[in-house]
PDB file of N, CA and C in Angstrom:
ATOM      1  N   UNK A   1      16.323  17.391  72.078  1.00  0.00           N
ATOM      2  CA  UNK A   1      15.909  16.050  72.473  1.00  0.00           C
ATOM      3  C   UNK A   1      16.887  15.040  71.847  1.00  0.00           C
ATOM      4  N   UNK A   2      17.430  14.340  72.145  1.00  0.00           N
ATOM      5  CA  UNK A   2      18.060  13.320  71.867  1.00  0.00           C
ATOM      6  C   UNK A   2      17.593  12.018  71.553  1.00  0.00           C
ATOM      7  N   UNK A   3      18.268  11.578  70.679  1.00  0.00           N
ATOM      8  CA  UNK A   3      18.211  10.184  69.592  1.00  0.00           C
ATOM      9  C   UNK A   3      17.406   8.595  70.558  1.00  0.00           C
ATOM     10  N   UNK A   4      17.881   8.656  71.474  1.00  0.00           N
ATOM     11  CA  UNK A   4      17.589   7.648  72.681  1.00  0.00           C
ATOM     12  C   UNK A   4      15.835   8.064  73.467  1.00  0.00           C
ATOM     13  N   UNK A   5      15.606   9.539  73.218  1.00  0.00           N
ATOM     14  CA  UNK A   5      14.634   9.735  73.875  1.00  0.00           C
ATOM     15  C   UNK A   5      13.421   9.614  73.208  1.00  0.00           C
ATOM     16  N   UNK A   6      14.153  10.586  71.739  1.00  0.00           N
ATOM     17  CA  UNK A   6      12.513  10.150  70.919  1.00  0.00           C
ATOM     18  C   UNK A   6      12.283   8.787  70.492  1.00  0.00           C
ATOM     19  N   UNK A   7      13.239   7.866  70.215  1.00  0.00           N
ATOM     20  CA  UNK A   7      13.086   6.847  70.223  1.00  0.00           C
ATOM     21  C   UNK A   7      12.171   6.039  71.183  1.00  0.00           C
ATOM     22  N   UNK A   8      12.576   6.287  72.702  1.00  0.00           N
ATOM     23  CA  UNK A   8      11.476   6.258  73.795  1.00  0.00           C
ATOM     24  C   UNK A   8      10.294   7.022  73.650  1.00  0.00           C
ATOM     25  N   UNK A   9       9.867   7.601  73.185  1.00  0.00           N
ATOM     26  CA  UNK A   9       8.652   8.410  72.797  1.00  0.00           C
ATOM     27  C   UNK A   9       7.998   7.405  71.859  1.00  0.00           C
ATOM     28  N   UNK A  10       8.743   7.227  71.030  1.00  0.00           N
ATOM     29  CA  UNK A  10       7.718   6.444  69.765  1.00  0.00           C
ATOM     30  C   UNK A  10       7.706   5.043  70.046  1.00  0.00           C
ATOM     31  N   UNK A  11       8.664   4.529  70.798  1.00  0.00           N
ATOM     32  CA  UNK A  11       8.315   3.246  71.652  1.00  0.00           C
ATOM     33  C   UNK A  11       6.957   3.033  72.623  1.00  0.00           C
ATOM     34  N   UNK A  12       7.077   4.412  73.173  1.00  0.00           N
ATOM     35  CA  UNK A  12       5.737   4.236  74.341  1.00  0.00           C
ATOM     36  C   UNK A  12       4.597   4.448  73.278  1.00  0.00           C
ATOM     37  N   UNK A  13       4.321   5.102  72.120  1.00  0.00           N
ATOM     38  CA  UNK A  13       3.063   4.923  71.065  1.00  0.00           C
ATOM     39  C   UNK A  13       2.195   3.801  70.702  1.00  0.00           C
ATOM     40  N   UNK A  14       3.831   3.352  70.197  1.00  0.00           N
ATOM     41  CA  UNK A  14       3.999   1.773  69.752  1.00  0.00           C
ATOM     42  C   UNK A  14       3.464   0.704  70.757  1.00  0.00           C
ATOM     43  N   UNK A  15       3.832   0.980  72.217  1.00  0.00           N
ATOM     44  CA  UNK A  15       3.431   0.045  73.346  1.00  0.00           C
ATOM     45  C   UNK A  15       1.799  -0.140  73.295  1.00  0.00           C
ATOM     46  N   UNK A  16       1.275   1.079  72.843  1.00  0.00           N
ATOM     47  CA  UNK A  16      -0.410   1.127  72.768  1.00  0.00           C
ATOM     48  C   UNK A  16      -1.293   0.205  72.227  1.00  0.00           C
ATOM     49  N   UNK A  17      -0.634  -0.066  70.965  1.00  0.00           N
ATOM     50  CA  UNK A  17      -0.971  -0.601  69.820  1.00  0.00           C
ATOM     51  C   UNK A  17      -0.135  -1.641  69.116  1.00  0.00           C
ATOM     52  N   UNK A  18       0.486  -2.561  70.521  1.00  0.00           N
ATOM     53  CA  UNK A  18       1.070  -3.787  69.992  1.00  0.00           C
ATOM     54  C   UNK A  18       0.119  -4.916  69.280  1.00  0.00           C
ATOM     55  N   UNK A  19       0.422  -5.916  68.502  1.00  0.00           N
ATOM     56  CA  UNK A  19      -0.180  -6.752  67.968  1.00  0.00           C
ATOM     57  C   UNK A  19      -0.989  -7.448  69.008  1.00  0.00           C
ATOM     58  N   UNK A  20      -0.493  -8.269  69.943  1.00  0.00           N
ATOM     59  CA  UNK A  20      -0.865  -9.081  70.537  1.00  0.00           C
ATOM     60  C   UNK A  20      -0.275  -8.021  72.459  1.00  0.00           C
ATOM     61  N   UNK A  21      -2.056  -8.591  73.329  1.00  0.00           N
ATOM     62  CA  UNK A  21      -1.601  -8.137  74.103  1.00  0.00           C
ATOM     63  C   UNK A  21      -0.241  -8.774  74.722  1.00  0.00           C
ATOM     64  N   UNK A  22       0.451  -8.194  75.473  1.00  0.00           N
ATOM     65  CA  UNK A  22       1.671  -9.062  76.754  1.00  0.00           C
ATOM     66  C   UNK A  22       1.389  -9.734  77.917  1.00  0.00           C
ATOM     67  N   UNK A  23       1.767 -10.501  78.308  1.00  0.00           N
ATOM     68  CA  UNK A  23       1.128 -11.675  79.611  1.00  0.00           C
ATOM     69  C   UNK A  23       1.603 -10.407  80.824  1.00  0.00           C
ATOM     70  N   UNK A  24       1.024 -10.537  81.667  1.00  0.00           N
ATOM     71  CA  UNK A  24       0.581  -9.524  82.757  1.00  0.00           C
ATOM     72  C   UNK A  24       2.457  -9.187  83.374  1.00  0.00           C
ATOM     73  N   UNK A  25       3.197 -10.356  83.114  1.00  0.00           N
ATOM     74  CA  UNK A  25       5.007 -10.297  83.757  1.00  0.00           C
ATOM     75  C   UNK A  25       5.446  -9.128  82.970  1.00  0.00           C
ATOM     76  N   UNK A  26       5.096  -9.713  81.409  1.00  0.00           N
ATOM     77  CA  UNK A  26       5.687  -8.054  80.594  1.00  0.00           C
ATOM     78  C   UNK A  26       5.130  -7.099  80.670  1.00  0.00           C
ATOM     79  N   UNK A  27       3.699  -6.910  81.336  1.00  0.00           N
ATOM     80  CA  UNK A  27       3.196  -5.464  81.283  1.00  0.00           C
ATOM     81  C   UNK A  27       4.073  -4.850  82.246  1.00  0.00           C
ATOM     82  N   UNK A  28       4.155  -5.430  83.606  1.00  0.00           N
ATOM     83  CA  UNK A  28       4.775  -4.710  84.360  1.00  0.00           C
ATOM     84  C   UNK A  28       6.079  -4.127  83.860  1.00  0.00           C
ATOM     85  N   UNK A  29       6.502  -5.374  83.585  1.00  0.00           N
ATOM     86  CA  UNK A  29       7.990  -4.744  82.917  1.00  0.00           C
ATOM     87  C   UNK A  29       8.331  -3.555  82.025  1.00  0.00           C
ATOM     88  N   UNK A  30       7.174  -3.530  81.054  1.00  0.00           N
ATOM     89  CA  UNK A  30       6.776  -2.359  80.533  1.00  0.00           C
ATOM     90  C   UNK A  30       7.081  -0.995  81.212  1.00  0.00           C
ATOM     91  N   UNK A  31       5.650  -0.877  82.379  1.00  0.00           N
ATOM     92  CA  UNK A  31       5.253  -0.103  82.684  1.00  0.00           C
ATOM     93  C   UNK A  31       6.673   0.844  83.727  1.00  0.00           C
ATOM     94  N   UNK A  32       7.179  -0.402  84.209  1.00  0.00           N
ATOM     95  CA  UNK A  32       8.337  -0.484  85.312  1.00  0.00           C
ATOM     96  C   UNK A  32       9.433   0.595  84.429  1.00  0.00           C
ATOM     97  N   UNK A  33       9.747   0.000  83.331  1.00  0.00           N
ATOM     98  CA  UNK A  33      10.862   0.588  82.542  1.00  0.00           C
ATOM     99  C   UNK A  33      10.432   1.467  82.191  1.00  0.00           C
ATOM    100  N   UNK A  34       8.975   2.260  81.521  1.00  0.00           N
ATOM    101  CA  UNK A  34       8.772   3.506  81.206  1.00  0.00           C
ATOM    102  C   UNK A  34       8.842   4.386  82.512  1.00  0.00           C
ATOM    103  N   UNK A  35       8.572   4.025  83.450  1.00  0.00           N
ATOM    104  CA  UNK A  35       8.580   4.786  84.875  1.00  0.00           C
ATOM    105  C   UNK A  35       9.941   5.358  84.844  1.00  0.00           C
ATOM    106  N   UNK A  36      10.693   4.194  85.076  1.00  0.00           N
ATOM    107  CA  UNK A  36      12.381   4.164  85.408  1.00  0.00           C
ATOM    108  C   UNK A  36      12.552   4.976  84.464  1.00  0.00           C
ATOM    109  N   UNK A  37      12.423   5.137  83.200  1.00  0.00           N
ATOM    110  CA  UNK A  37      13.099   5.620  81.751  1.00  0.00           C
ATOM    111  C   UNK A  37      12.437   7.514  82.195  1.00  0.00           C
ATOM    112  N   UNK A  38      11.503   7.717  82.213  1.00  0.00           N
ATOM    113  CA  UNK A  38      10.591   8.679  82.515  1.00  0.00           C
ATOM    114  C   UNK A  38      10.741   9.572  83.471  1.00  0.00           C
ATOM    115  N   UNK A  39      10.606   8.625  85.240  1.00  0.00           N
ATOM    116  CA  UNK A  39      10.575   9.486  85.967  1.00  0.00           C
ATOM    117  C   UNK A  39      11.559   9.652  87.068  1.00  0.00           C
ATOM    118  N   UNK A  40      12.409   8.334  86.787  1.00  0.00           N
ATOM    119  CA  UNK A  40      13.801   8.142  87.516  1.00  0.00           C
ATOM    120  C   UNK A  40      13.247   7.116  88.718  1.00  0.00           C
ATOM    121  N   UNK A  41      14.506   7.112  89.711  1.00  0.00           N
ATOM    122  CA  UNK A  41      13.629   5.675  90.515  1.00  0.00           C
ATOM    123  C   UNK A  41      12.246   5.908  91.239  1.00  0.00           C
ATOM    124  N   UNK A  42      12.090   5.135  91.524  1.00  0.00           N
ATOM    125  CA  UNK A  42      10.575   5.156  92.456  1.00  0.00           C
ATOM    126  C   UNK A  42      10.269   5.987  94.023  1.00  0.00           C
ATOM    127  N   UNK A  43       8.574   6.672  93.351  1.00  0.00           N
ATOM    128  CA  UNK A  43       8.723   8.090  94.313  1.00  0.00           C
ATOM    129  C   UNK A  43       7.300   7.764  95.110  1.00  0.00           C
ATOM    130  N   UNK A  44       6.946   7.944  96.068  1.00  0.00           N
ATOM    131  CA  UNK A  44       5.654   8.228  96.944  1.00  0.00           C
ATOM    132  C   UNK A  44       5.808   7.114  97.488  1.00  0.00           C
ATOM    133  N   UNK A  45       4.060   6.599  98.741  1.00  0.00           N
ATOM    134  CA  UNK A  45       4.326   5.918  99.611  1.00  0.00           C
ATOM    135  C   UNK A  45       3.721   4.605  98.655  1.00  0.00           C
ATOM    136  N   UNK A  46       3.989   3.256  98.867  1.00  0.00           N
ATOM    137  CA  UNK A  46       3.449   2.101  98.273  1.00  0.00           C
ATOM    138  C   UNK A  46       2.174   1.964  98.733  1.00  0.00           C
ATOM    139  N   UNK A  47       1.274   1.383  97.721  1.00  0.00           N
ATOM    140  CA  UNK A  47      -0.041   1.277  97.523  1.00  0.00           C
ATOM    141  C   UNK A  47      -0.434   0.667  98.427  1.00  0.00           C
ATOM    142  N   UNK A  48      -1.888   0.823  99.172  1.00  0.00           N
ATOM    143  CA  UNK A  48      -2.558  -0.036 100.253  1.00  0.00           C
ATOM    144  C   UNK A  48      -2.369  -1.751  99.760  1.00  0.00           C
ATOM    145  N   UNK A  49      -2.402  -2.323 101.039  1.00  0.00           N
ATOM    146  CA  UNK A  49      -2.187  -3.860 100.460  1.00  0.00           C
ATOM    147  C   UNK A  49      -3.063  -4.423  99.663  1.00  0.00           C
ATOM    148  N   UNK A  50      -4.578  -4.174  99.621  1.00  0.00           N
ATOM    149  CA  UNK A  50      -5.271  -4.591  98.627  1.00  0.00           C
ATOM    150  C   UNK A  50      -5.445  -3.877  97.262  1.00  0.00           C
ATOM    151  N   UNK A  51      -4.815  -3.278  96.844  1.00  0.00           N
ATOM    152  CA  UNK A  51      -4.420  -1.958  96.079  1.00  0.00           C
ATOM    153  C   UNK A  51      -3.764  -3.561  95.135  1.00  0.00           C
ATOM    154  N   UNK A  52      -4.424  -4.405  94.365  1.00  0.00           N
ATOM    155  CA  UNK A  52      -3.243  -5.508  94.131  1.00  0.00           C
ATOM    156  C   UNK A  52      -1.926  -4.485  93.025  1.00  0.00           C
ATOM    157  N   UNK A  53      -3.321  -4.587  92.150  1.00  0.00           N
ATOM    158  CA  UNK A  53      -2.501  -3.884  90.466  1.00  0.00           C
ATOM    159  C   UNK A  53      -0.884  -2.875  91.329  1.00  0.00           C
ATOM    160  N   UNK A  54      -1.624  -2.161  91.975  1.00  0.00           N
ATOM    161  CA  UNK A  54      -0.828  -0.884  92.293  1.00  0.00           C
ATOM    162  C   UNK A  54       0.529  -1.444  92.918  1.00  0.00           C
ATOM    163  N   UNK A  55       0.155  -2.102  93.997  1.00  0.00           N
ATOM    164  CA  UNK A  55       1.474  -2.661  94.948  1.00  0.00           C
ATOM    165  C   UNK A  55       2.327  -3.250  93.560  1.00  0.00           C
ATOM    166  N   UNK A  56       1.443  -4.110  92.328  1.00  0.00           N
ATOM    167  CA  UNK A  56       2.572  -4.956  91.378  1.00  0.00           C
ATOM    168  C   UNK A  56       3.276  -3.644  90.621  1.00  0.00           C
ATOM    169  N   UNK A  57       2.798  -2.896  90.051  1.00  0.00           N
ATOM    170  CA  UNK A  57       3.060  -1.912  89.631  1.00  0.00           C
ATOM    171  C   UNK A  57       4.485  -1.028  90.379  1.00  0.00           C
ATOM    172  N   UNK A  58       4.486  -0.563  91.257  1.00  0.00           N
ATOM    173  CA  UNK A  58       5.176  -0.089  92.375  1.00  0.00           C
ATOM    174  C   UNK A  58       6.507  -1.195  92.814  1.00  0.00           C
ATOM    175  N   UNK A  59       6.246  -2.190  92.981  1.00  0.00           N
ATOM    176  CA  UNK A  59       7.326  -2.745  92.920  1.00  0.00           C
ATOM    177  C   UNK A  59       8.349  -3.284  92.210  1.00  0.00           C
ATOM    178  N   UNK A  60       7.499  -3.789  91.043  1.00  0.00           N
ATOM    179  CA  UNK A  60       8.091  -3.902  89.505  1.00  0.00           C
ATOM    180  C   UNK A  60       9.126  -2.746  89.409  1.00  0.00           C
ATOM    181  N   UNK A  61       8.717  -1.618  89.859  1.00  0.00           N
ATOM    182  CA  UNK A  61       9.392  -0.413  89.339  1.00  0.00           C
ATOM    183  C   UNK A  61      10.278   0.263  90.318  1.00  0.00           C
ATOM    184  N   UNK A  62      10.162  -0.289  91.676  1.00  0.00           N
ATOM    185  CA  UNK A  62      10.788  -0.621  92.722  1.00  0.00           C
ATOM    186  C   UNK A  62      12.630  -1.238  92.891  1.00  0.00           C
ATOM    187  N   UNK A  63      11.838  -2.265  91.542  1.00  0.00           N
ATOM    188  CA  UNK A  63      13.367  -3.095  91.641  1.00  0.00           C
ATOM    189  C   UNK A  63      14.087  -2.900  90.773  1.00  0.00           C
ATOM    190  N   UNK A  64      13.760  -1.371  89.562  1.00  0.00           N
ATOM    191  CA  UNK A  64      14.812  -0.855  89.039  1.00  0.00           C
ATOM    192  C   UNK A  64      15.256   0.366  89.721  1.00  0.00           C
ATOM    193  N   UNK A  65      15.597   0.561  91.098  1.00  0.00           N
ATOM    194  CA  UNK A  65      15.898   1.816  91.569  1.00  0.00           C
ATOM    195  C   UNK A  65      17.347   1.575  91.491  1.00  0.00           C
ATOM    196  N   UNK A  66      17.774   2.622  90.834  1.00  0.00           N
ATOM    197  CA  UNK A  66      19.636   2.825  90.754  1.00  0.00           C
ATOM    198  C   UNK A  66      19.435   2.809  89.619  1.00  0.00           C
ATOM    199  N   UNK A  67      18.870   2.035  88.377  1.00  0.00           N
ATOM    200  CA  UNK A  67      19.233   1.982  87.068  1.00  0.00           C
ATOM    201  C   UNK A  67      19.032   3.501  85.974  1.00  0.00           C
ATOM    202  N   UNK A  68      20.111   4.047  85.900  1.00  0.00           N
ATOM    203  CA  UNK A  68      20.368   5.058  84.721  1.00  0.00           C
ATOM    204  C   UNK A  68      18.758   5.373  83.959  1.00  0.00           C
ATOM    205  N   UNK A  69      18.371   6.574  83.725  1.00  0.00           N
ATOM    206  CA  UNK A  69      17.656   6.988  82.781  1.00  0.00           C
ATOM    207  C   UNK A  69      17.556   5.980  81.251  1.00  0.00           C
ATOM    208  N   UNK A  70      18.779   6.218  80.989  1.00  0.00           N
ATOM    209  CA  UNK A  70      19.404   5.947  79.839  1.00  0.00           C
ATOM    210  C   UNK A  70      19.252   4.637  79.311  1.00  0.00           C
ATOM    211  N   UNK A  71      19.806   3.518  80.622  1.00  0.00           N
ATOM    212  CA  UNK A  71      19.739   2.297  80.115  1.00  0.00           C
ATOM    213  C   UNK A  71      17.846   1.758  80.283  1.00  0.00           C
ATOM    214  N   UNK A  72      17.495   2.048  81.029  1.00  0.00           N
ATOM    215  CA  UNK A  72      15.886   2.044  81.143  1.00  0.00           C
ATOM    216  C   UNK A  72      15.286   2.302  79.964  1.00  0.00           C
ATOM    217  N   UNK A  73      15.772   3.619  78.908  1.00  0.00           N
ATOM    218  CA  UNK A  73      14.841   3.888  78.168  1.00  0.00           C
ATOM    219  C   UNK A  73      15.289   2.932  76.862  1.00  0.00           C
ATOM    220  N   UNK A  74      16.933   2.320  76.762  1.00  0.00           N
ATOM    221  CA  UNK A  74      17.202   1.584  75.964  1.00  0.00           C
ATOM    222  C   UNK A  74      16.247   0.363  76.026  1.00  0.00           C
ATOM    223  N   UNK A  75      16.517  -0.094  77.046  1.00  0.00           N
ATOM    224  CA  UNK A  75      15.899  -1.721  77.502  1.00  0.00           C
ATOM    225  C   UNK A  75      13.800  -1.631  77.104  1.00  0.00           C
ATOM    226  N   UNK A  76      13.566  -0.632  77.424  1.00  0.00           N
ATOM    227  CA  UNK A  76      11.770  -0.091  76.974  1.00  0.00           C
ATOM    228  C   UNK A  76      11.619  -0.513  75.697  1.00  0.00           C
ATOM    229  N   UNK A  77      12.684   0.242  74.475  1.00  0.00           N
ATOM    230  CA  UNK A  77      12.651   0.651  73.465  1.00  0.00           C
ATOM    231  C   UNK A  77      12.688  -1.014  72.796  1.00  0.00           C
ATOM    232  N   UNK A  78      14.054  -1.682  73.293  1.00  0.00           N
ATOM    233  CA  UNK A  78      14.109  -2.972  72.757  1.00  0.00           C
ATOM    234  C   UNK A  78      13.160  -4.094  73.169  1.00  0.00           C
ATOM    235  N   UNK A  79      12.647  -4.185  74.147  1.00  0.00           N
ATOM    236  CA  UNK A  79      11.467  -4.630  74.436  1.00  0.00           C
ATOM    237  C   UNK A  79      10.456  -4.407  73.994  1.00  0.00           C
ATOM    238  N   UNK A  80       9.403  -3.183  73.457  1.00  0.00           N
ATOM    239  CA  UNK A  80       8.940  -2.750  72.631  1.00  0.00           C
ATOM    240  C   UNK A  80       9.100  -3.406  71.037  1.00  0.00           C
ATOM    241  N   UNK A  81      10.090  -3.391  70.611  1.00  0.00           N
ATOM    242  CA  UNK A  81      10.792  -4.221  69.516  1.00  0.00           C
ATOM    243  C   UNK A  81      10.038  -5.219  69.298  1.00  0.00           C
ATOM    244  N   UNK A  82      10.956  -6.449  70.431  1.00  0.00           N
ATOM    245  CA  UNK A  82      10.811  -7.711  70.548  1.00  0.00           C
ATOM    246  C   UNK A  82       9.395  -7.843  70.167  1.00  0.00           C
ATOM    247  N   UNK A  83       8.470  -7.258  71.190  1.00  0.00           N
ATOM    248  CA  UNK A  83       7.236  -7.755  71.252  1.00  0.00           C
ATOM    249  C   UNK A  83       6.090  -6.992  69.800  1.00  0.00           C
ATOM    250  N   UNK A  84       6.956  -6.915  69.174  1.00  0.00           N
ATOM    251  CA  UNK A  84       6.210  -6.621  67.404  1.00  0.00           C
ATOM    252  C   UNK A  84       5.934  -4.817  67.022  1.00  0.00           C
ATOM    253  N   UNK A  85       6.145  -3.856  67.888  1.00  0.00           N
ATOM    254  CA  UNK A  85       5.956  -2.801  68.091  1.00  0.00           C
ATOM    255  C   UNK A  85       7.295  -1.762  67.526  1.00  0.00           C
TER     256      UNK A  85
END
């Protein structure tokens, strides 16, 4: 396992049990970048339209398709940071 990943591991812990929750823009962002970092770009069909959470979710993570494993799990990790974690 590599230096970048467990780092992403103990970032996503950390995400659990931040101080203060994140305004709903950074959750996605969150969630978006652990996806991207995790499962590579975005896979299945997009959520029914009233599906709200899901469609935000899905697209958030949508609009990192192309971006590297790598830099995803950097950008998680430092974000994570920022926000006291």
């Amino acid at each position: 396992m590599s230096d970048l990943t467990s780092k992403f591991e103990e970032a996503a812990k950390k995400a659990m049990n931040l101080p203060e929750r994140p305004d709903n823009d950074t959750l996605l962002k969150l969630y978006a970048l652990y996806k991207q970092g995790s499962s590579g770009d975005v896979s299945g069909p997009k959520p029914g339209f009233f599906d709200f959470v899901g469609t935000a979710k899905y697209e958030a993570w949508a609009k990192l398709k192309g971006t590297k494993a790598e830099e995803a799990m950097q950008k998680y990790v430092d974000l994570v940071k920022k926000l006291g974690g």
